[in-house]
C-alpha atoms as a PDB file:
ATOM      1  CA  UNK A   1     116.800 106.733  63.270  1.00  0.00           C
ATOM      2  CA  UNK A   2     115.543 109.285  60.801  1.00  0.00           C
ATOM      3  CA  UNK A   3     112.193 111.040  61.675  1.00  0.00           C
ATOM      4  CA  UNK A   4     109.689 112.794  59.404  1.00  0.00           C
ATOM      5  CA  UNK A   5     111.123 116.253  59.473  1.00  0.00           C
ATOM      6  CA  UNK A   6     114.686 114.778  58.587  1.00  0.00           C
ATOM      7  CA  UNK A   7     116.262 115.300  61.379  1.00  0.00           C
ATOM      8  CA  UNK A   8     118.675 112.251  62.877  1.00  0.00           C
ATOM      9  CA  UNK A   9     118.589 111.014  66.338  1.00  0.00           C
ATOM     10  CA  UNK A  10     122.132 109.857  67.396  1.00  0.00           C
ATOM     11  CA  UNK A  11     124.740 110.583  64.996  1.00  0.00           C
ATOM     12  CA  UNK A  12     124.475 112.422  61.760  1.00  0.00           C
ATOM     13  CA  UNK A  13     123.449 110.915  58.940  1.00  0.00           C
ATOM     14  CA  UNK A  14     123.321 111.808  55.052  1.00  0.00           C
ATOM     15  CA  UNK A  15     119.758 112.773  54.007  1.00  0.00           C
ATOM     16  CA  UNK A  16     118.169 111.290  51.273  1.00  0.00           C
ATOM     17  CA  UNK A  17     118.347 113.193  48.058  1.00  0.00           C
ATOM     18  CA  UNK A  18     121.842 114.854  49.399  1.00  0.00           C
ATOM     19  CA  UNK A  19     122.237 117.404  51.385  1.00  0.00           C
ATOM     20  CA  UNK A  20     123.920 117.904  55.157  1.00  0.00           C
ATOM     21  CA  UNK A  21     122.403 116.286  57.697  1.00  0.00           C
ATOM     22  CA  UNK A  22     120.606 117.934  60.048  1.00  0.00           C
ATOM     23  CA  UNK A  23     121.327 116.040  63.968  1.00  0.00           C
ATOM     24  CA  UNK A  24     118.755 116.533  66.701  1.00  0.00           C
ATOM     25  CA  UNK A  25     119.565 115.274  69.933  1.00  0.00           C
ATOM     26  CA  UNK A  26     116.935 113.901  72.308  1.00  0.00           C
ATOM     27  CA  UNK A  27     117.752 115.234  75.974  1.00  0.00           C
ATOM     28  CA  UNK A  28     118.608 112.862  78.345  1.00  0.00           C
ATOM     29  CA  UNK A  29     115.450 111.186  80.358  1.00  0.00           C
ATOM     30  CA  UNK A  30     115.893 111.005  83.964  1.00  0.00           C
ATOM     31  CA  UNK A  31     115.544 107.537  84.623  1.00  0.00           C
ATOM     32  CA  UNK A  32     115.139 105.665  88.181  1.00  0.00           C
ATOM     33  CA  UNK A  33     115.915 107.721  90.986  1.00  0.00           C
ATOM     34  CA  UNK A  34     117.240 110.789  88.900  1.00  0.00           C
ATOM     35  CA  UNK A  35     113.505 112.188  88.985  1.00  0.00           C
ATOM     36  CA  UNK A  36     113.326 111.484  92.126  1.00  0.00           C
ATOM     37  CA  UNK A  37     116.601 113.749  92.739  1.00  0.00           C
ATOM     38  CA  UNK A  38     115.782 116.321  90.397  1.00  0.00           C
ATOM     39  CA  UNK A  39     112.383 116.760  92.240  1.00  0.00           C
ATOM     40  CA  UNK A  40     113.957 116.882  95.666  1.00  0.00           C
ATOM     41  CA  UNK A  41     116.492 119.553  94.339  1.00  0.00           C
ATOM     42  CA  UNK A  42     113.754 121.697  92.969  1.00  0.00           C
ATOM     43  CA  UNK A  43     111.708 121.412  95.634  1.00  0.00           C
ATOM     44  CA  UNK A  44     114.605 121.986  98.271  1.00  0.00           C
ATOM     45  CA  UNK A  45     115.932 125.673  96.402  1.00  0.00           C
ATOM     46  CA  UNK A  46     112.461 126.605  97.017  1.00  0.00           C
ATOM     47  CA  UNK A  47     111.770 125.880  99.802  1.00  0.00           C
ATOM     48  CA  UNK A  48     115.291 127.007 101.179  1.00  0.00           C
ATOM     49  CA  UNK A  49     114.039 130.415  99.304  1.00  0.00           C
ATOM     50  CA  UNK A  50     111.308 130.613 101.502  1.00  0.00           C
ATOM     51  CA  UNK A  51     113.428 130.085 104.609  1.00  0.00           C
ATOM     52  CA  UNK A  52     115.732 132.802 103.314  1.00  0.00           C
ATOM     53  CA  UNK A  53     112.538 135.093 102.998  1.00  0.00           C
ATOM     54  CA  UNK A  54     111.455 134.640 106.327  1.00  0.00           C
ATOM     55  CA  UNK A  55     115.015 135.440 107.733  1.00  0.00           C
ATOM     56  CA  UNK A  56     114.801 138.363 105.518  1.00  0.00           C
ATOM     57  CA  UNK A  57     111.628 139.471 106.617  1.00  0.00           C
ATOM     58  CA  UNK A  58     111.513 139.304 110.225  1.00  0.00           C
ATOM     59  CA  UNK A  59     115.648 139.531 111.198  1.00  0.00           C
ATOM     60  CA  UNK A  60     117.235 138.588 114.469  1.00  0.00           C
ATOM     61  CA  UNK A  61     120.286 140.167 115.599  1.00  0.00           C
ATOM     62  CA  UNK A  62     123.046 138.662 116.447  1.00  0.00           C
ATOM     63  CA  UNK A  63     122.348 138.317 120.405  1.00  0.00           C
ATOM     64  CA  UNK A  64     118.565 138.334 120.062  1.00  0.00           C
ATOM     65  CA  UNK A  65     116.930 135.086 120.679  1.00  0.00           C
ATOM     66  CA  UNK A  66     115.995 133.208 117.265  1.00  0.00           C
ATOM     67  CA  UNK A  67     112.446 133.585 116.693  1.00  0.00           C
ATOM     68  CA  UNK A  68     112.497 133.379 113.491  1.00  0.00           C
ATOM     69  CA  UNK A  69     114.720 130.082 113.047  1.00  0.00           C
ATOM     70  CA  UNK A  70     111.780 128.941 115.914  1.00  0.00           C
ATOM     71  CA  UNK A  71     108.869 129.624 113.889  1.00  0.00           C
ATOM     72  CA  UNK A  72     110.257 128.490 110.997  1.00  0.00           C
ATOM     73  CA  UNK A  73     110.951 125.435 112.277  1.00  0.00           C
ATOM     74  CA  UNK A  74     107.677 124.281 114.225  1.00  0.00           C
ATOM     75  CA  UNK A  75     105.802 125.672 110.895  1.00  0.00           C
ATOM     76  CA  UNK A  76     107.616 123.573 109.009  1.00  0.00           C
ATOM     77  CA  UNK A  77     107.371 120.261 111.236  1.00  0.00           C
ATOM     78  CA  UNK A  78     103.355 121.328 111.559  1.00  0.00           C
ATOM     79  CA  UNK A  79     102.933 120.778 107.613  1.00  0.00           C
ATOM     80  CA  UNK A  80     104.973 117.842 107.550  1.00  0.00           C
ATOM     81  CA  UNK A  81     102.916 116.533 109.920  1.00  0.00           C
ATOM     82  CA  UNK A  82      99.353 117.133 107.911  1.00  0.00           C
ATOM     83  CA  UNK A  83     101.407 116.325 104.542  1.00  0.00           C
ATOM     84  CA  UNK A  84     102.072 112.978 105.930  1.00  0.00           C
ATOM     85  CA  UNK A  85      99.198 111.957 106.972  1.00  0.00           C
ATOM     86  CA  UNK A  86      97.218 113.142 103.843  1.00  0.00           C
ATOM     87  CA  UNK A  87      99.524 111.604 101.650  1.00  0.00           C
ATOM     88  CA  UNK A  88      99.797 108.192 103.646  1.00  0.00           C
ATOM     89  CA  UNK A  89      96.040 107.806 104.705  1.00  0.00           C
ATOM     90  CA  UNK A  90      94.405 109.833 102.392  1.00  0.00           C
ATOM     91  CA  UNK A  91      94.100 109.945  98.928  1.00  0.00           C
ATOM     92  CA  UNK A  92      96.780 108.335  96.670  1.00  0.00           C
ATOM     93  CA  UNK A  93      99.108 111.125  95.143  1.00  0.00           C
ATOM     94  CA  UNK A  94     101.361 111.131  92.369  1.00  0.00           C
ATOM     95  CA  UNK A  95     104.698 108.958  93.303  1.00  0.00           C
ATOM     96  CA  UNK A  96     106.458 112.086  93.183  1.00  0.00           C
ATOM     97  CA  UNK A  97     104.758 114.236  95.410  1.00  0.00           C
ATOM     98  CA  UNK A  98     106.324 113.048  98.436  1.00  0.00           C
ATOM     99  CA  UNK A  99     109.927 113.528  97.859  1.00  0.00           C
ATOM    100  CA  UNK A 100     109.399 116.962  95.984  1.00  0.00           C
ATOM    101  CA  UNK A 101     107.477 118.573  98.258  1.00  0.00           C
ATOM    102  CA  UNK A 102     108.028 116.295 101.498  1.00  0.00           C
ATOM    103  CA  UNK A 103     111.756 115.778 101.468  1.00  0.00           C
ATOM    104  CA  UNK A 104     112.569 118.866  98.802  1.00  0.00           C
ATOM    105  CA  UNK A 105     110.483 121.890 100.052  1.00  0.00           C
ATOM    106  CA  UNK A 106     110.047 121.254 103.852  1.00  0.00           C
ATOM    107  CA  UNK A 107     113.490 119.867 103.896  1.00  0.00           C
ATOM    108  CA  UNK A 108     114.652 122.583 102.267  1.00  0.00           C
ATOM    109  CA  UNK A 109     112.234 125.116 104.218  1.00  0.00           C
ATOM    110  CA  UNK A 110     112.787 123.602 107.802  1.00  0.00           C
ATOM    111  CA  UNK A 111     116.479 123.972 108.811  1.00  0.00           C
ATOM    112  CA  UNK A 112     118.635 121.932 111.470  1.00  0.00           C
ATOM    113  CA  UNK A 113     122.112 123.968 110.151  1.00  0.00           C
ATOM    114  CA  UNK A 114     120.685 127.494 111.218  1.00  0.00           C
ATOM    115  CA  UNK A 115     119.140 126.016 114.242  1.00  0.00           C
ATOM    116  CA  UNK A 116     122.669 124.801 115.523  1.00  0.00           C
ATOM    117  CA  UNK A 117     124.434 127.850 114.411  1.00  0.00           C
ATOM    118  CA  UNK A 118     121.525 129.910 116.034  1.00  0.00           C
ATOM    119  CA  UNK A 119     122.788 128.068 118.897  1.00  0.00           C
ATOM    120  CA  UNK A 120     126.324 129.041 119.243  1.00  0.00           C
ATOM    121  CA  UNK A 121     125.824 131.933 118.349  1.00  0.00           C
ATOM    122  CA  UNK A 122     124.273 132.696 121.579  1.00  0.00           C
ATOM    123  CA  UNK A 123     126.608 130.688 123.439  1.00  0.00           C
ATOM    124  CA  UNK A 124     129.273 133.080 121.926  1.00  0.00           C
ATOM    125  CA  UNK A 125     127.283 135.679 122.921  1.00  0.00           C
ATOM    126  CA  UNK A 126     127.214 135.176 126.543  1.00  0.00           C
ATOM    127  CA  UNK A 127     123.458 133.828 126.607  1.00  0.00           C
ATOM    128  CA  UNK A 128     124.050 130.787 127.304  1.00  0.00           C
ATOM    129  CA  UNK A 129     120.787 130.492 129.206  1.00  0.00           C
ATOM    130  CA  UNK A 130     118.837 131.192 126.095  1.00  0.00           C
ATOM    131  CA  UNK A 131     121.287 128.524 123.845  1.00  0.00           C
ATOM    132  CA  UNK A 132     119.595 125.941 125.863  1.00  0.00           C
ATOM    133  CA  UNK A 133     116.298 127.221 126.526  1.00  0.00           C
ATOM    134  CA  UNK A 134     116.015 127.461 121.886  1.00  0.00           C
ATOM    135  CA  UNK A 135     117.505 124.158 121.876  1.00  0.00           C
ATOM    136  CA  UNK A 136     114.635 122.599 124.310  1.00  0.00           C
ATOM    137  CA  UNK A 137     111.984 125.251 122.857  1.00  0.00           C
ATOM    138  CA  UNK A 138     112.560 123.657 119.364  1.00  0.00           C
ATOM    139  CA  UNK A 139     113.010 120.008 119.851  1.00  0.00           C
ATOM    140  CA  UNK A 140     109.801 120.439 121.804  1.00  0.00           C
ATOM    141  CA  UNK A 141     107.756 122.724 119.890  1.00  0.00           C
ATOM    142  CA  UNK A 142     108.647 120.636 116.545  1.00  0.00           C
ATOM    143  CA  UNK A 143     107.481 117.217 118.057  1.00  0.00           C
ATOM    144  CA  UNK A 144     104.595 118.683 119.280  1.00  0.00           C
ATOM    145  CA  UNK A 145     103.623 120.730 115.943  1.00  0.00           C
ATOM    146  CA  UNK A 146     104.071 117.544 114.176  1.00  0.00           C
ATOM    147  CA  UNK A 147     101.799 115.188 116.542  1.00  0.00           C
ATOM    148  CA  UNK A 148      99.018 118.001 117.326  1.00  0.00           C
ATOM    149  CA  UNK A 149      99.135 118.805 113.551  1.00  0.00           C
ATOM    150  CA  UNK A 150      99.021 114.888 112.239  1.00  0.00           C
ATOM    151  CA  UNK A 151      96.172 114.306 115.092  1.00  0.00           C
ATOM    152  CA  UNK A 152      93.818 117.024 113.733  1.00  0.00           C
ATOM    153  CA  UNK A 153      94.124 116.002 109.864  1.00  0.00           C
ATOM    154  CA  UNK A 154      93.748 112.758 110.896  1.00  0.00           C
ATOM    155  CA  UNK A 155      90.320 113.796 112.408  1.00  0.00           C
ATOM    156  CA  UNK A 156      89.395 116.084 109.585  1.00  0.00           C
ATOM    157  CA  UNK A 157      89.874 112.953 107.107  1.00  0.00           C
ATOM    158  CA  UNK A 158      88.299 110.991 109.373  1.00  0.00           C
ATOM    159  CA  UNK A 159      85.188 113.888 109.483  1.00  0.00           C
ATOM    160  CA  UNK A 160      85.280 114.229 105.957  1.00  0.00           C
ATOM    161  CA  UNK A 161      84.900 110.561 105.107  1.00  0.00           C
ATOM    162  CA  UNK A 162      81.790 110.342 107.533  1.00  0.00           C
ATOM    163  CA  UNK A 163      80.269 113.637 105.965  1.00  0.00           C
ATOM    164  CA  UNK A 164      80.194 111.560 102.495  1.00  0.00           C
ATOM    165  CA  UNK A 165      78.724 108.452 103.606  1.00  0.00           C
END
């Protein structure tokens, strides 16, 4: 299909009057669940940067207990705790909100991998003691960032809704 400038979607075509054609290709659309993958991939690398920053910024050694993988970790599950709530009881948000920033970012930010390699790495260590206490520590302190975290927006919504009647 020719367009006003004379370009040529699809294959090349002659111009009228002569002359070579000049072929413009329209990129492909992302269609179905491709956005929905492209979001989650952007939103994963960053927040997988942040992750990396954090490790970067406050560093663990190799026998010391994992604070950082910890805190990490509970932040994370404390976010995705408000972010679900806001985006399932509050105000409707743009369809792909959830998996960029939901699935893509905290996914990408919060980190089982490191947590289980934080793990043996201890074990390997000879602190086995400490393995298990970060295993518990985390499993706890995530389900409880996520509940305390989901209770309180919940309330704030809830606050704010009254406040504007």
């Amino acid at each position: 299909m020719a367009t006003s400038d004379g370009t040529v979607d699809g294959p090349a075509r002659a111009r009228p009057g002569g002359g070579a054609p000049v072929v413009r290709r329209r990129p492909p659309v992302l269609r179905g669940q491709g956005r929905a993958v492209a979001v989650v991939a952007v939103g994963g690398a960053i927040g997988a940067m942040a992750r990396y920053g954090a490790g970067l910024a406050w560093t663990d050694g190799p026998s010391a207990f994992p604070w950082t993988t910890l805190l990490v970790n509970v932040t994370g599950c404390a976010v995705i705790g408000v972010f679900l709530v806001v985006v399932t009881e509050g105000r409707p948000v743009h369809p792909l909100l959830r998996p960029f920033f939901g699935t893509g970012v905290l996914g990408g930010f919060t980190t089982f991998s490191t947590y289980a390699v934080d793990v043996r790495r201890l074990v390997e260590h000879g602190r086995p003691g400490p393995g298990l206490a970060y295993l518990g520590l985390t499993l706890l302190g995530a389900l409880a960032a996520v509940w305390a975290a989901a209770g309180l927006t919940r309330r704030l919504i809830a606050a704010a809704e009254r406040g504007s009647r």
